[in-house]
Protein backbone atom coordinates (compact mmCIF):
# COMPACT_ATOMS: atom_id res chain seq x y z
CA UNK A 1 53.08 -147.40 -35.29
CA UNK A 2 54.85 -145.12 -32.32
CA UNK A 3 55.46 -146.82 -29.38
CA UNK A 4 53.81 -145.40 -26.26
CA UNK A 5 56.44 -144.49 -23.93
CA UNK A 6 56.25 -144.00 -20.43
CA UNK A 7 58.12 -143.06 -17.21
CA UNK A 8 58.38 -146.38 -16.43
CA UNK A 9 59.26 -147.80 -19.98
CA UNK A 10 61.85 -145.20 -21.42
CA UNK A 11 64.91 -146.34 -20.11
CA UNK A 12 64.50 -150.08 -21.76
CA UNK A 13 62.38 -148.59 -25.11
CA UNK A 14 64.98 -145.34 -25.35
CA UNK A 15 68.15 -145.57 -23.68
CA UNK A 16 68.81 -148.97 -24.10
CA UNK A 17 67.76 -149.28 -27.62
CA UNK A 18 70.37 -150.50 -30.26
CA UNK A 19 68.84 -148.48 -32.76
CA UNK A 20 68.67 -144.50 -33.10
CA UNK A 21 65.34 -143.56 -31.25
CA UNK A 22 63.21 -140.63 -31.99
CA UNK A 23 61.06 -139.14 -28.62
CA UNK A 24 57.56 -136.93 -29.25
CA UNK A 25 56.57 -135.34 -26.16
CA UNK A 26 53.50 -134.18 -26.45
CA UNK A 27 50.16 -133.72 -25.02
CA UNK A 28 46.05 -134.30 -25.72
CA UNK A 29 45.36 -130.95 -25.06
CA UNK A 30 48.02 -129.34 -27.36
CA UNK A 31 46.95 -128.02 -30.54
CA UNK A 32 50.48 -128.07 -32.41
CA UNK A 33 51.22 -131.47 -30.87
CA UNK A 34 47.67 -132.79 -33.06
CA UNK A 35 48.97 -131.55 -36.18
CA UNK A 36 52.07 -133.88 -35.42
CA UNK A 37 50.53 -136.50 -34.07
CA UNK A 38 49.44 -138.03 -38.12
CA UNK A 39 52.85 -136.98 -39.24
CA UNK A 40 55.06 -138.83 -36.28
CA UNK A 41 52.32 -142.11 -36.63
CA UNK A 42 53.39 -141.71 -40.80
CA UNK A 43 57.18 -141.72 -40.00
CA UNK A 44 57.08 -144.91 -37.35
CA UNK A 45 55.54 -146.49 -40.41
CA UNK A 46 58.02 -145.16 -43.44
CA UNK A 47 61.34 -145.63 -41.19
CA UNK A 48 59.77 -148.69 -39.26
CA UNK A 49 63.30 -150.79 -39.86
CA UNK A 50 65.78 -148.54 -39.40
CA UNK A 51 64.46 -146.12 -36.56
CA UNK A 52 62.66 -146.59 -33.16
CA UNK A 53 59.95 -143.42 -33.05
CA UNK A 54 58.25 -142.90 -30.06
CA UNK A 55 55.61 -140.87 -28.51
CA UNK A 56 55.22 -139.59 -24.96
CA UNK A 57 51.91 -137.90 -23.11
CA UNK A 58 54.15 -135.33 -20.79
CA UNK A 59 50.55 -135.06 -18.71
CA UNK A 60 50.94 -138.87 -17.74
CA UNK A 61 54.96 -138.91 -17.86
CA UNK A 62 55.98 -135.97 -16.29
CA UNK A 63 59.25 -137.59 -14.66
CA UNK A 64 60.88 -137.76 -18.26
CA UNK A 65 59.91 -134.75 -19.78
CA UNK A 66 61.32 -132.74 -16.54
CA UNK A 67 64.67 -134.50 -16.41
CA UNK A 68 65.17 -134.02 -20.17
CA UNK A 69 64.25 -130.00 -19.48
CA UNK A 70 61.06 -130.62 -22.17
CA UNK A 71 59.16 -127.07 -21.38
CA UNK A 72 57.01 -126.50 -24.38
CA UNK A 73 55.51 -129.07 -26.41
CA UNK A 74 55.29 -130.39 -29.07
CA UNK A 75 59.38 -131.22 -28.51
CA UNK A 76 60.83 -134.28 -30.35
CA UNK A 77 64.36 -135.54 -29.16
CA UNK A 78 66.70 -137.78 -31.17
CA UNK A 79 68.26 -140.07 -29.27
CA UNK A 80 71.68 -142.20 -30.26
CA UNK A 81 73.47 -144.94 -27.85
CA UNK A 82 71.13 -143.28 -25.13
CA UNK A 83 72.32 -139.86 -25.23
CA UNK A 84 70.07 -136.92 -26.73
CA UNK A 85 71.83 -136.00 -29.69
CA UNK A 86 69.11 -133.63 -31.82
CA UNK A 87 66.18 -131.26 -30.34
CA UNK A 88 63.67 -130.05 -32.31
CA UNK A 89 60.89 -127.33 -30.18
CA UNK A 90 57.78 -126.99 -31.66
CA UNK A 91 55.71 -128.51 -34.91
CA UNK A 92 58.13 -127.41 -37.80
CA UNK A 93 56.62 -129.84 -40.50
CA UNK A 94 56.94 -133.54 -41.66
CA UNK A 95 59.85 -132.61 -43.65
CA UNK A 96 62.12 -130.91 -40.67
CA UNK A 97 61.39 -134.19 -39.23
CA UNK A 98 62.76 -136.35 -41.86
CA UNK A 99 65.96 -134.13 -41.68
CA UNK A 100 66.01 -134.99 -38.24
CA UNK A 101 65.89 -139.09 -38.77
CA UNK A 102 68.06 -138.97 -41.69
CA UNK A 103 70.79 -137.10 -39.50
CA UNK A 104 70.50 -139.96 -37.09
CA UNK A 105 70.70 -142.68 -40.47
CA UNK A 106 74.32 -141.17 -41.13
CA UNK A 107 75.73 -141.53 -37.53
């Protein structure tokens, strides 16, 4: 399952994580960001162990997504150590995401 991040829960659940951490920022109304939403849920599950994924409403956490320059949505951001180290605009498929975590696996 994603974690639910929020403006006042990303610097513990993201920047301070020890493991690699992978961001969705996203909102309800979005139509790309609903076709990811089943696909980011199935990855929190497959990479469960080895990578922290996360999921973040940019409607509720606007704070976040404007200090990390998020302007269209869906954006996912990989995040190792606490600093952004892979972007990814827009819903390019379940597979582009794997790419992205197993990138992150081999840091």
């Amino acid at each position: 399952m994603a974690v639910d991040l929020t403006d006042q829960n990303f610097e513990e659940e993201v920047l301070k994580a020890k493991e690699p951490v992978v961001v969705d920022f996203f909102a309800e109304w979005c139509g790309p960001c609903q076709m990811a939403k089943p696909v980011i849920e199935e990855l929190a599950t497959e990479y469960k162990d080895k990578v922290k994924i996360g999921k973040m409403d940019v409607d509720a956490s606007p704070q976040t997504a404007q200090k990390y320059g998020v302007m269209s949505i869906p954006t996912v951001i990989a995040f190792v150590g606490g600093q952004e180290v892979k972007r990814q605009v827009g819903f390019p498929g379940k597979e582009a995401y794997k790419q992205i975590i197993n990138e992150l696996l081999k840091r």
